[in-house]
PDB file of N, CA and C in Angstrom:
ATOM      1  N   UNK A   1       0.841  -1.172   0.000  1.00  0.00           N
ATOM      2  CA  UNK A   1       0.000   0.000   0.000  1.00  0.00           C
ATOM      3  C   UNK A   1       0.889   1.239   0.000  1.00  0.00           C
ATOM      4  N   UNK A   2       0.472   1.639  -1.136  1.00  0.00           N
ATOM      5  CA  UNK A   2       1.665   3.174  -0.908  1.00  0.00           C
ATOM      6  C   UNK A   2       0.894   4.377  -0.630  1.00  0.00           C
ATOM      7  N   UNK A   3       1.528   5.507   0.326  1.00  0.00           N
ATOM      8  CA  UNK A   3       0.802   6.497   0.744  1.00  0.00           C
ATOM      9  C   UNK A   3       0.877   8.341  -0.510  1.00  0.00           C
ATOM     10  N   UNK A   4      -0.114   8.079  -0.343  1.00  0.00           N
ATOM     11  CA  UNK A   4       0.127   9.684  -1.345  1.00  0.00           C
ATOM     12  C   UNK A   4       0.602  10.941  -0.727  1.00  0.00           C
ATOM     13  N   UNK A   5       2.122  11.403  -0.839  1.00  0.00           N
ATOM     14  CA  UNK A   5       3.000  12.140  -0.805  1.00  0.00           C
ATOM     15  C   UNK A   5       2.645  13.277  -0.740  1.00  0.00           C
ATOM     16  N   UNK A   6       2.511  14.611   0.175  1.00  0.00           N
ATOM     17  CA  UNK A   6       1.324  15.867   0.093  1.00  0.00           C
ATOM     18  C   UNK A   6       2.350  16.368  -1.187  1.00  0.00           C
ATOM     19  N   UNK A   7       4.324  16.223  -1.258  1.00  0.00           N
ATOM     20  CA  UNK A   7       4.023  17.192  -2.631  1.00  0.00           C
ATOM     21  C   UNK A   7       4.385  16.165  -3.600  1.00  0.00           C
ATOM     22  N   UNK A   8       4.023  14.752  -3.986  1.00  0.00           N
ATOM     23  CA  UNK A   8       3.466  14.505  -4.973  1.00  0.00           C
ATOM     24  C   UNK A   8       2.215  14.665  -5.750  1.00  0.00           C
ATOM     25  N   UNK A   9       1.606  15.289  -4.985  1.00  0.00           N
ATOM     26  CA  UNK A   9       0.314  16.032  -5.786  1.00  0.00           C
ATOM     27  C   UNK A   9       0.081  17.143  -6.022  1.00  0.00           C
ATOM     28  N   UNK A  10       0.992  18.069  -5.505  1.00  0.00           N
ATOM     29  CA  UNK A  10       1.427  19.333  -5.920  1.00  0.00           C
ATOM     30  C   UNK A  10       2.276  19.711  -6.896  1.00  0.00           C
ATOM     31  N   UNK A  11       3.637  18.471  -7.499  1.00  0.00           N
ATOM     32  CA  UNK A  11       3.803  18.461  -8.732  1.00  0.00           C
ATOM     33  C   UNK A  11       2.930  17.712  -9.448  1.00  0.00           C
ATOM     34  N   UNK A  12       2.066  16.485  -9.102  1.00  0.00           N
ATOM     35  CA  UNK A  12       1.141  16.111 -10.555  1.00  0.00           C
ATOM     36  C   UNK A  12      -0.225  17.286 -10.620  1.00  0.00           C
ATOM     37  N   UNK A  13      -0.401  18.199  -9.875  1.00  0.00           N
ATOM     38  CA  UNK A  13      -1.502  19.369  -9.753  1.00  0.00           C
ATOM     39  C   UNK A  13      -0.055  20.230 -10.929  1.00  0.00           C
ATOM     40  N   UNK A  14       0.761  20.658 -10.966  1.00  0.00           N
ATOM     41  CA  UNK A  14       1.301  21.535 -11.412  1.00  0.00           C
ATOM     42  C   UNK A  14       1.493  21.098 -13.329  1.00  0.00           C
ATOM     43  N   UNK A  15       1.736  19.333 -12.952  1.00  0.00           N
ATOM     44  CA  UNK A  15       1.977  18.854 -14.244  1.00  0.00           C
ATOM     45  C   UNK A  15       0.664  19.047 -15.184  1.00  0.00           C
ATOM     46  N   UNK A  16      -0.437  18.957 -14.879  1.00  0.00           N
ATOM     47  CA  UNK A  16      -1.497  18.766 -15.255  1.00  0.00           C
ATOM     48  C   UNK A  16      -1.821  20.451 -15.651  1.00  0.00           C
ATOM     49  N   UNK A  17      -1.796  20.850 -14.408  1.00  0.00           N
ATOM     50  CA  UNK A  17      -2.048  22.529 -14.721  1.00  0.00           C
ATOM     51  C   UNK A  17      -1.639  23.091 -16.322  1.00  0.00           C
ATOM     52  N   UNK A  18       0.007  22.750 -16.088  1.00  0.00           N
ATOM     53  CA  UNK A  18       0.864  23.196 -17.458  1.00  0.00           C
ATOM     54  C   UNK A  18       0.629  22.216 -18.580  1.00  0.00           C
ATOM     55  N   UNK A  19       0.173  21.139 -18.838  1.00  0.00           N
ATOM     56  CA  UNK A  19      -0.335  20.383 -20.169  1.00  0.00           C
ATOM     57  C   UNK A  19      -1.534  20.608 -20.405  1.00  0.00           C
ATOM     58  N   UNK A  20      -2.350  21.335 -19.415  1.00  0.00           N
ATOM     59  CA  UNK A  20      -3.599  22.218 -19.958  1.00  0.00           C
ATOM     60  C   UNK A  20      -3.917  23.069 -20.583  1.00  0.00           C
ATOM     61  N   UNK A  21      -2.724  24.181 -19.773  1.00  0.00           N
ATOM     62  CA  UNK A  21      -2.300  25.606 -20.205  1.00  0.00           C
ATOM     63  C   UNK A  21      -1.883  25.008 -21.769  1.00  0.00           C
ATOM     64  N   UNK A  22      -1.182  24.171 -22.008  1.00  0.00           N
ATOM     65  CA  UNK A  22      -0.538  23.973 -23.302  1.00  0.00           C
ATOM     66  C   UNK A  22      -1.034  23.695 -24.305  1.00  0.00           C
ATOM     67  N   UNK A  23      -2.457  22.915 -24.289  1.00  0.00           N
ATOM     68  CA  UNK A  23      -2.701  22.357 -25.070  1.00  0.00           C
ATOM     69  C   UNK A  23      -4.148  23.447 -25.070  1.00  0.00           C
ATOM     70  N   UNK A  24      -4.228  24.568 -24.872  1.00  0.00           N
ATOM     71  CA  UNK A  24      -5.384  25.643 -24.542  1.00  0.00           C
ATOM     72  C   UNK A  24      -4.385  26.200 -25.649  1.00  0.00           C
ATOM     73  N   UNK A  25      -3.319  26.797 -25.302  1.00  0.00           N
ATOM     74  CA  UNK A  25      -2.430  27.574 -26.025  1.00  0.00           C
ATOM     75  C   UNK A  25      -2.301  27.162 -27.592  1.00  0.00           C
ATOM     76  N   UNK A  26      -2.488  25.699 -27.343  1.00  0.00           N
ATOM     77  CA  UNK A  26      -1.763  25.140 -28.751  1.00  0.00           C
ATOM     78  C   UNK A  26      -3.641  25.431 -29.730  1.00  0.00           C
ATOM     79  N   UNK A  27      -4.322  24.953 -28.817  1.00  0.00           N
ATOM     80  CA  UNK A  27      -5.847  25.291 -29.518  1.00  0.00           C
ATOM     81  C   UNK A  27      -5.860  26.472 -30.065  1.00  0.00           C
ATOM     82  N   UNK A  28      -5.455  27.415 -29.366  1.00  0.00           N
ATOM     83  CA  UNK A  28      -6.128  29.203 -29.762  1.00  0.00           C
ATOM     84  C   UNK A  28      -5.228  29.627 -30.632  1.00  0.00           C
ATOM     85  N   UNK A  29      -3.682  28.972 -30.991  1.00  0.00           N
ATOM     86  CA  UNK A  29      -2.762  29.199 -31.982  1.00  0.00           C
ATOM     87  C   UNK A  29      -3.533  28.181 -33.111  1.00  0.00           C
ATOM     88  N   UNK A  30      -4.006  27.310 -32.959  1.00  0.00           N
ATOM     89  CA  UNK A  30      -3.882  26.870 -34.443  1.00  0.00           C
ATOM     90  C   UNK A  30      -5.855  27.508 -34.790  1.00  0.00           C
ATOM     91  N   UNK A  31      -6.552  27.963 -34.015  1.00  0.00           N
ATOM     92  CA  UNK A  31      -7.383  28.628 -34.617  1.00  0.00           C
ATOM     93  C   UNK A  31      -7.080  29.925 -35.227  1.00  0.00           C
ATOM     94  N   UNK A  32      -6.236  30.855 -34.274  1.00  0.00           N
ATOM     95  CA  UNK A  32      -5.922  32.165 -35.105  1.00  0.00           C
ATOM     96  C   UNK A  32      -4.785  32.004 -35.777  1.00  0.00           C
ATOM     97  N   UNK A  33      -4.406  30.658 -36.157  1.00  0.00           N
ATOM     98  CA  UNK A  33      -3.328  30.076 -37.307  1.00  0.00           C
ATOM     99  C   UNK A  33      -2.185  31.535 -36.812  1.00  0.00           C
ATOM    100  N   UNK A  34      -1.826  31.152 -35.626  1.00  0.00           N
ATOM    101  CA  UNK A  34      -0.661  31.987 -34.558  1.00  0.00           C
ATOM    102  C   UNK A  34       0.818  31.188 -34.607  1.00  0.00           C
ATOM    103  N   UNK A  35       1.609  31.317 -35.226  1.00  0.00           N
ATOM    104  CA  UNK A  35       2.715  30.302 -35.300  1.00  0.00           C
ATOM    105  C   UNK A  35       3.049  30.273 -33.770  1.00  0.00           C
ATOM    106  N   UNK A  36       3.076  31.635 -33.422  1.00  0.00           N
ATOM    107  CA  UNK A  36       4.430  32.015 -31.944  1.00  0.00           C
ATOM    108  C   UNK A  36       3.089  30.668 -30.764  1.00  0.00           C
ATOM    109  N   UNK A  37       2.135  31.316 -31.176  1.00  0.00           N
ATOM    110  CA  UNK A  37       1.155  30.725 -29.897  1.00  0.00           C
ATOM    111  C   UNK A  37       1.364  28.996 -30.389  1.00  0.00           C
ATOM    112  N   UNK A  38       1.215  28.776 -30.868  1.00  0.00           N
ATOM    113  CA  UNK A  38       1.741  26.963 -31.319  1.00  0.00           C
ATOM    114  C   UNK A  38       2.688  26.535 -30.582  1.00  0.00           C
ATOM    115  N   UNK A  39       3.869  27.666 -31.303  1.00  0.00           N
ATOM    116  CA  UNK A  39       5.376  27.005 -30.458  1.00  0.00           C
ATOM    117  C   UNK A  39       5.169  27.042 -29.057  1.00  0.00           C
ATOM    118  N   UNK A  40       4.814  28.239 -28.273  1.00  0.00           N
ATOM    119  CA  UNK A  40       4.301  28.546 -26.785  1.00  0.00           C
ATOM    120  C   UNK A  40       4.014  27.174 -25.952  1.00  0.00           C
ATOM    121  N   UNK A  41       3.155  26.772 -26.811  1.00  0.00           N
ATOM    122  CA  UNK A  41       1.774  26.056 -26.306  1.00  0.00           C
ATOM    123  C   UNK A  41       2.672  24.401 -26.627  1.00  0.00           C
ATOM    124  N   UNK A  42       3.166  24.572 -27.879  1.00  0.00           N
ATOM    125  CA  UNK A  42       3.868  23.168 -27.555  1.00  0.00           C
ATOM    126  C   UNK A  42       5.472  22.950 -26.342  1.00  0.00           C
ATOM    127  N   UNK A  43       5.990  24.344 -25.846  1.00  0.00           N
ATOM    128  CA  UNK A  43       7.025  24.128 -25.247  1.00  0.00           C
ATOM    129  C   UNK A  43       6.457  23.988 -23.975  1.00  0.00           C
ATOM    130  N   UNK A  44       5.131  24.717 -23.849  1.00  0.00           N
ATOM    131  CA  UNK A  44       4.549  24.042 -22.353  1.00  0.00           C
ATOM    132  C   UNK A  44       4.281  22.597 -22.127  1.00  0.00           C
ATOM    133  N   UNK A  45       3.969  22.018 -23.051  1.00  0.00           N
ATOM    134  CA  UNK A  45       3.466  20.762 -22.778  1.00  0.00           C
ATOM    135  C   UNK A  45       4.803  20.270 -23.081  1.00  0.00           C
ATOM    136  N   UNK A  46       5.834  20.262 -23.573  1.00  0.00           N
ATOM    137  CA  UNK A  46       7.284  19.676 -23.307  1.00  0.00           C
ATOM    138  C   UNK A  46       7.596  20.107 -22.011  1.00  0.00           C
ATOM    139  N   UNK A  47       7.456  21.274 -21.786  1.00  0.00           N
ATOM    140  CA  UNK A  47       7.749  21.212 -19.943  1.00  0.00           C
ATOM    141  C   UNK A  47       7.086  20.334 -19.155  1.00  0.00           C
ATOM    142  N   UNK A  48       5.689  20.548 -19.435  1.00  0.00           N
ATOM    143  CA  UNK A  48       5.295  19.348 -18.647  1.00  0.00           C
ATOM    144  C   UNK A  48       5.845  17.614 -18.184  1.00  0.00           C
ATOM    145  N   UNK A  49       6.006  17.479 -19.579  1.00  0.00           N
ATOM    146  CA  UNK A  49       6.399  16.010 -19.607  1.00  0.00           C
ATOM    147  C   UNK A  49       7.754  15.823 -19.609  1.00  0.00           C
ATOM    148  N   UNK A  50       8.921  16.808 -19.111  1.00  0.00           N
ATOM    149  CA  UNK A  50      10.166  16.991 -18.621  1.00  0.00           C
ATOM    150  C   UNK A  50       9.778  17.167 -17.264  1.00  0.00           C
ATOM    151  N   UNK A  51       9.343  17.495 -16.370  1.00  0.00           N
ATOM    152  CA  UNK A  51       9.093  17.688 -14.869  1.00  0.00           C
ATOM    153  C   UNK A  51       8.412  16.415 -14.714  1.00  0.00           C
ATOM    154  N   UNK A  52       7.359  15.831 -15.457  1.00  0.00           N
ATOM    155  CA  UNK A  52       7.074  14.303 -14.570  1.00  0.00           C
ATOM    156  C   UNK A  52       7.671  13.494 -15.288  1.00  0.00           C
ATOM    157  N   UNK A  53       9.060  13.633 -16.130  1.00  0.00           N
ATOM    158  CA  UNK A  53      10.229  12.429 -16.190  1.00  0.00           C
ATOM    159  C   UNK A  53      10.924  12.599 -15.295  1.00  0.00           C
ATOM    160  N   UNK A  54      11.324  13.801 -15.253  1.00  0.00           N
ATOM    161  CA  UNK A  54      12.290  14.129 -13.947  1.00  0.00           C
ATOM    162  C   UNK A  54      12.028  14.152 -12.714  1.00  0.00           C
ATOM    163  N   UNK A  55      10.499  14.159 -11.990  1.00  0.00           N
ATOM    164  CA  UNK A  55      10.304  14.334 -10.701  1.00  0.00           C
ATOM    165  C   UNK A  55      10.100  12.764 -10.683  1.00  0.00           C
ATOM    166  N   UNK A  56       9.159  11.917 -11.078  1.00  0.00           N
ATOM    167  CA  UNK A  56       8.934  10.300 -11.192  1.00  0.00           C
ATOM    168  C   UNK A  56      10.469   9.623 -11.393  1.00  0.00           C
ATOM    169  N   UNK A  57      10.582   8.227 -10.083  1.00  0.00           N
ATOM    170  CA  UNK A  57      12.024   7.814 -10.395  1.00  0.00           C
ATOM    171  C   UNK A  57      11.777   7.235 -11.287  1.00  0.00           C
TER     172      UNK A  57
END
């Protein structure tokens, strides 16, 4: 039985937060066909999934 960690859920609350933000970003760039907002929106969601490779052993 493993116990849930108070800040392991404060980075998967943060991970989640920022692949939201990202993929919101990446939506509203490819509607106003926004290159910069694309790239934005895709380097957030690469952050994301660099912080839960790196925080997860």
């Amino acid at each position: 039985m493993t116990i849930s960690w108070r800040p392991d859920r404060g980075i998967r609350r943060t991970v989640l937060a920022l692949g939201a933000a990202g993929l919101a970003v990446i939506a509203s760039g490819a509607l106003l066909e926004a290159l910069w907002l694309l790239g934005l929106g895709v380097w957030a969601v690469i952050a994301a999934m660099v912080i839960e490779l790196v925080y997860r052993p």
